[in-house]
C-alpha atoms as a PDB file:
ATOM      1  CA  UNK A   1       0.000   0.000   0.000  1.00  0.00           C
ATOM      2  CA  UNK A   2       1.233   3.610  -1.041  1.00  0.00           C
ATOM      3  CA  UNK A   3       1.597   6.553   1.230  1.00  0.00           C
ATOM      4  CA  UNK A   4      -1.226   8.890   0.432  1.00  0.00           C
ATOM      5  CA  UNK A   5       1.160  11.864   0.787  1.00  0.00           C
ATOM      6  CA  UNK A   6       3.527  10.262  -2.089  1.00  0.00           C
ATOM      7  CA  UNK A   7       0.403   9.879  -4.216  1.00  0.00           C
ATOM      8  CA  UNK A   8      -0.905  13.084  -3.595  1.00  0.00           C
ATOM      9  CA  UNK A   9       2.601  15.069  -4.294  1.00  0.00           C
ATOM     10  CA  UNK A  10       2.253  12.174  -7.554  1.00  0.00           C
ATOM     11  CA  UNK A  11      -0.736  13.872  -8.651  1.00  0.00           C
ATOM     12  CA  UNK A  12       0.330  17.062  -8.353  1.00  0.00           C
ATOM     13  CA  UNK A  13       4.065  16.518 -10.119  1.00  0.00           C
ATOM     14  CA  UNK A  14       1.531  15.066 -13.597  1.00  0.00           C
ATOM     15  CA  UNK A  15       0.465  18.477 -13.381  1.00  0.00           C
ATOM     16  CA  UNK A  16       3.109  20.575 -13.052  1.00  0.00           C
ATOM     17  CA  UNK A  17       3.782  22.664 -16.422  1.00  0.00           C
ATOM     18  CA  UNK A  18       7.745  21.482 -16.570  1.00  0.00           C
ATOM     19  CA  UNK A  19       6.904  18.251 -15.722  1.00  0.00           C
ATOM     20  CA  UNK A  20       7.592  16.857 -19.184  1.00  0.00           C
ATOM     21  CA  UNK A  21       7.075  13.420 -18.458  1.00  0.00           C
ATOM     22  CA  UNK A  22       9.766  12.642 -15.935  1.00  0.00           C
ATOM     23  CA  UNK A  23       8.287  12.332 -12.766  1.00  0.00           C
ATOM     24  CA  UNK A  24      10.885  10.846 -10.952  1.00  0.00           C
ATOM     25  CA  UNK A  25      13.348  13.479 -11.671  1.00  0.00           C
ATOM     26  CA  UNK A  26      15.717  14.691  -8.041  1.00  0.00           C
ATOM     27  CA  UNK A  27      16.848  17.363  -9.756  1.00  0.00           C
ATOM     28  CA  UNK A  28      15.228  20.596  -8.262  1.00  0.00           C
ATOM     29  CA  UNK A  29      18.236  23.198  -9.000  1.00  0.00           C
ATOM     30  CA  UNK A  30      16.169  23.854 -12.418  1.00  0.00           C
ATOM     31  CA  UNK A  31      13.092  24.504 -10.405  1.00  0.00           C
ATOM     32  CA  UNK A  32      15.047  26.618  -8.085  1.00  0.00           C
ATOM     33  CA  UNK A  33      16.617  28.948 -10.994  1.00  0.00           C
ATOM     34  CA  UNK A  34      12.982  29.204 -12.554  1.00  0.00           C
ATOM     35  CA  UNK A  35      11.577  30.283  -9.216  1.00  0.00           C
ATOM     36  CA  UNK A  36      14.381  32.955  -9.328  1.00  0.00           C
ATOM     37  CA  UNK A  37      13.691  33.816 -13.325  1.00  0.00           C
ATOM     38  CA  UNK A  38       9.817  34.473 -12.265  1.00  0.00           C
ATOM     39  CA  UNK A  39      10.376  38.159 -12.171  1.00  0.00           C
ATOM     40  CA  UNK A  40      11.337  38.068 -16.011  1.00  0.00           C
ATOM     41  CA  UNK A  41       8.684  36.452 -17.156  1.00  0.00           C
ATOM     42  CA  UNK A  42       5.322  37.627 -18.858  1.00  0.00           C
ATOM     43  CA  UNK A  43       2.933  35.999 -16.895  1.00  0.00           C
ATOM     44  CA  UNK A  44      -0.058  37.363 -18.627  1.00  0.00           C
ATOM     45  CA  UNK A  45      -1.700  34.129 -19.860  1.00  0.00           C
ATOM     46  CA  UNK A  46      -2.157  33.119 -16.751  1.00  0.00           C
ATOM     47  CA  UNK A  47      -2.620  36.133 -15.006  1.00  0.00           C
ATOM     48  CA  UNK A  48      -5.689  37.465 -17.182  1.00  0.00           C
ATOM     49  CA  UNK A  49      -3.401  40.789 -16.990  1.00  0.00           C
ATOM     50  CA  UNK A  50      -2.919  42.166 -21.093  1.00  0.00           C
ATOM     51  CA  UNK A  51      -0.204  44.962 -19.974  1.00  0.00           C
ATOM     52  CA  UNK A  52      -1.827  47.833 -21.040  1.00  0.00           C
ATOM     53  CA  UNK A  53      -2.004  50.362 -18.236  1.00  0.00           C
ATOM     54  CA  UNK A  54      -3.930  53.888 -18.185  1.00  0.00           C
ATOM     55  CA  UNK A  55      -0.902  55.502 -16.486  1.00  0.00           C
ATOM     56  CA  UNK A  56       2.863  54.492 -15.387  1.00  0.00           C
ATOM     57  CA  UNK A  57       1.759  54.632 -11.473  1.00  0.00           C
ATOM     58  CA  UNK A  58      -0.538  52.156 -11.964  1.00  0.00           C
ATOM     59  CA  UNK A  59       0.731  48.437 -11.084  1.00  0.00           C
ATOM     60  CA  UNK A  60      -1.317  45.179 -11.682  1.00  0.00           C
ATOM     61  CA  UNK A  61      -2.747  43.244  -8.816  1.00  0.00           C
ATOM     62  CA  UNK A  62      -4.977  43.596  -6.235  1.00  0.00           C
ATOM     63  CA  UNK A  63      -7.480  46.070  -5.866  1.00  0.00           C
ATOM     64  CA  UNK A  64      -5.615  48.846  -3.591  1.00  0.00           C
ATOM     65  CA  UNK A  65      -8.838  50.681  -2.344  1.00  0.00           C
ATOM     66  CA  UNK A  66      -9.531  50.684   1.096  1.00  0.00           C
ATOM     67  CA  UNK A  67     -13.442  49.948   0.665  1.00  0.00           C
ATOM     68  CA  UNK A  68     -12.265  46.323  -1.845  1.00  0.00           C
ATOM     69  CA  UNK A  69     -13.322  42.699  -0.425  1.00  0.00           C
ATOM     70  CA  UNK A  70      -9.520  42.325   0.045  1.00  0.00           C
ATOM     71  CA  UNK A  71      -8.707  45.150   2.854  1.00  0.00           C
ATOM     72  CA  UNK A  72     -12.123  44.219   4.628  1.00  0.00           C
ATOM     73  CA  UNK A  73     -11.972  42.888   7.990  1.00  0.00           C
ATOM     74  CA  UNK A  74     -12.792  38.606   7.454  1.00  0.00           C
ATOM     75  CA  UNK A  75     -15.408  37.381  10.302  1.00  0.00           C
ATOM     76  CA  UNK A  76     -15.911  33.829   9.950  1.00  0.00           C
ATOM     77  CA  UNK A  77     -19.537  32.270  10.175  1.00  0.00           C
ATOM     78  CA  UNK A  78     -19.729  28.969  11.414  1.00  0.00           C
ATOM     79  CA  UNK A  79     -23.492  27.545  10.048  1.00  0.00           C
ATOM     80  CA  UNK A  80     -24.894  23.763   9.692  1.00  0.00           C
ATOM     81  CA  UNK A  81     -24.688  22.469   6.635  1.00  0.00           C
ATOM     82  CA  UNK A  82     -28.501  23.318   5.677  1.00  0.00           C
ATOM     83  CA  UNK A  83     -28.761  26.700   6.347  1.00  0.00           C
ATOM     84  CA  UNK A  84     -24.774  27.224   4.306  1.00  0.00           C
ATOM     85  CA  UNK A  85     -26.831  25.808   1.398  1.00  0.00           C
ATOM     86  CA  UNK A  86     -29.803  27.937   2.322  1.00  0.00           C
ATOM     87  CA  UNK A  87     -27.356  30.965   2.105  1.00  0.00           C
ATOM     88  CA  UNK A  88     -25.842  30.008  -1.159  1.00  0.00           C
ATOM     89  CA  UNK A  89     -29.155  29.584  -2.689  1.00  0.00           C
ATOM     90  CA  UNK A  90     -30.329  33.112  -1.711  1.00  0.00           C
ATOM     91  CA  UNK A  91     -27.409  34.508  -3.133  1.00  0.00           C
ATOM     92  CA  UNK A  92     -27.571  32.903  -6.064  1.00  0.00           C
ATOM     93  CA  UNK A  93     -31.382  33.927  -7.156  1.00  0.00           C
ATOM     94  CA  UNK A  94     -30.774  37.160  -6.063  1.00  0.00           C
ATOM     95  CA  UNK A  95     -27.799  37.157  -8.266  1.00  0.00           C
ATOM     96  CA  UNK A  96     -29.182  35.487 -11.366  1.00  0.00           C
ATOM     97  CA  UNK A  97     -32.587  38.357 -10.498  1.00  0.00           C
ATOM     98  CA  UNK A  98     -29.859  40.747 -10.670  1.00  0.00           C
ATOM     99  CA  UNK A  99     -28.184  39.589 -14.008  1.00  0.00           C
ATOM    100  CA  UNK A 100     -31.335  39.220 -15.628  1.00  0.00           C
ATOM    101  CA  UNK A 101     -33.261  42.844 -15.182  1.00  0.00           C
ATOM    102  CA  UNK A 102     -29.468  44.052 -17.092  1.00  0.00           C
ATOM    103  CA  UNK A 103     -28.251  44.852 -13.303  1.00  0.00           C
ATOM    104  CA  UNK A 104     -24.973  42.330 -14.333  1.00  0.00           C
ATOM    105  CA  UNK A 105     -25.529  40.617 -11.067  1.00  0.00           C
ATOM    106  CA  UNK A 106     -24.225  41.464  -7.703  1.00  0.00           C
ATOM    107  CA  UNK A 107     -21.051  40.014  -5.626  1.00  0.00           C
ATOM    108  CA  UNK A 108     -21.629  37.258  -2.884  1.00  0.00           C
ATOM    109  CA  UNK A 109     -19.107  39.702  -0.125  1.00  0.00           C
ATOM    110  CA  UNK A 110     -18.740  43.038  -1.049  1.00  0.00           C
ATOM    111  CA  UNK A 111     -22.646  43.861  -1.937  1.00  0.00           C
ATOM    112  CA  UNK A 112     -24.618  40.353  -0.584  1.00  0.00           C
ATOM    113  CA  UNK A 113     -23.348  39.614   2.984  1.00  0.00           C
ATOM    114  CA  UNK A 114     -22.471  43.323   3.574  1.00  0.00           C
ATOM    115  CA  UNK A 115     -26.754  43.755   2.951  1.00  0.00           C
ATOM    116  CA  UNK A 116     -27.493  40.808   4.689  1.00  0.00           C
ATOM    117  CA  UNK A 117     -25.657  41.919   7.935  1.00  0.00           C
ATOM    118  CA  UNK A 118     -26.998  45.794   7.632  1.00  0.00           C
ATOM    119  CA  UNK A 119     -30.576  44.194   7.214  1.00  0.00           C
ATOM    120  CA  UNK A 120     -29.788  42.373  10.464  1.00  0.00           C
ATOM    121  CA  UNK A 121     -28.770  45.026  12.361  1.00  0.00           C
ATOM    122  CA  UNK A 122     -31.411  47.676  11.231  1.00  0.00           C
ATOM    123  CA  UNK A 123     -33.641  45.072  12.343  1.00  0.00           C
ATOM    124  CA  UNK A 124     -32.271  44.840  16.221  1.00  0.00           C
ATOM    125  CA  UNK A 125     -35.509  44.193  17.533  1.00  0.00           C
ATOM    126  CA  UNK A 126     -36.643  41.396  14.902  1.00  0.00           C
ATOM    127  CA  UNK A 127     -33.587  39.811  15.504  1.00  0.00           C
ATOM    128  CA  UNK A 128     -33.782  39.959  19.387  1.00  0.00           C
ATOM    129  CA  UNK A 129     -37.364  38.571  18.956  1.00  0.00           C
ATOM    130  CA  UNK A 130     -35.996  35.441  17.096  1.00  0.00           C
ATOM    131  CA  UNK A 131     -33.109  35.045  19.630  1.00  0.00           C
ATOM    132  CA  UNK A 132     -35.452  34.865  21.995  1.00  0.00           C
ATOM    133  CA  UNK A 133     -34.510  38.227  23.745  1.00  0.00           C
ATOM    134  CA  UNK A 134     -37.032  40.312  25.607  1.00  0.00           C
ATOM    135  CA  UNK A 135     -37.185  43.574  23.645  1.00  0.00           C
ATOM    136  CA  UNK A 136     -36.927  46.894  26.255  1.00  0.00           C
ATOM    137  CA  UNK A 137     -41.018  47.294  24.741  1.00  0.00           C
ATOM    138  CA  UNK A 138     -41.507  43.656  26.239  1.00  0.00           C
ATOM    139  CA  UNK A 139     -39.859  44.545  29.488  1.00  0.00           C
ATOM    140  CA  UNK A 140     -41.786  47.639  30.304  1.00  0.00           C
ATOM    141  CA  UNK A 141     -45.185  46.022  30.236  1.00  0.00           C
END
């Protein structure tokens, strides 16, 4: 029986875009000098990146504005399996809704989950309610 980490790393040499066939190569000084060369090369088949640029400031890559998915602050939700697919769903007919009145659709972070957590918290009191949390209306009488 094989190691499952040999087979994996296997899998993964097939696949490798200078693996021409010899997969049981040792020699990784090649590798190593390619790595190094990376700086030189055009990448922009595989980066979806054509070169042209508006102005000679501008540098590919991510999206530097402060208000991008990327510089957002990441807080992990942690939801059974049901209501994950319950999620997806949503976003995904509001999505294809979007696309199809000529709106081009909407994206799952920056616009979905940012409106789904605003519509929770201008709700406070709906949400308390399903949380089972006396409201300060429900505690006064």
């Amino acid at each position: 029986m094989s190691d499952p980490k040999d087979e994996l790393g296997q899998r993964f040499d097939d696949r490798r875009p200078d693996n021409e066939g010899d997969s049981d190569s040792t020699d990784n000084t090649s590798d190593a000098s390619n790595l190094n060369d990376s700086d030189n090369s055009d990448n922009s088949d595989n980066t979806g990146y054509s070169g042209s640029q508006t102005s000679s400031s501008e540098k590919p890559g991510p999206d530097p504005s402060p208000d991008s998915t990327r510089n957002r602050r990441q807080i992990p939700m942690y939801l059974p399996e049901a209501k994950a697919s319950q999620l997806n769903s949503l976003y995904e007919q509001l999505d294809g809704r979007s696309k199809v009145a000529g709106e081009g659709g909407i994206e799952k972070h920056a616009d979905f989950m940012e409106a789904v957590v605003a519509l929770a918290i201008e709700h406070e009191e709906d949400l308390a309610a399903r949380l089972g949390i006396e409201t300060d209306s429900e505690h006064r009488s």
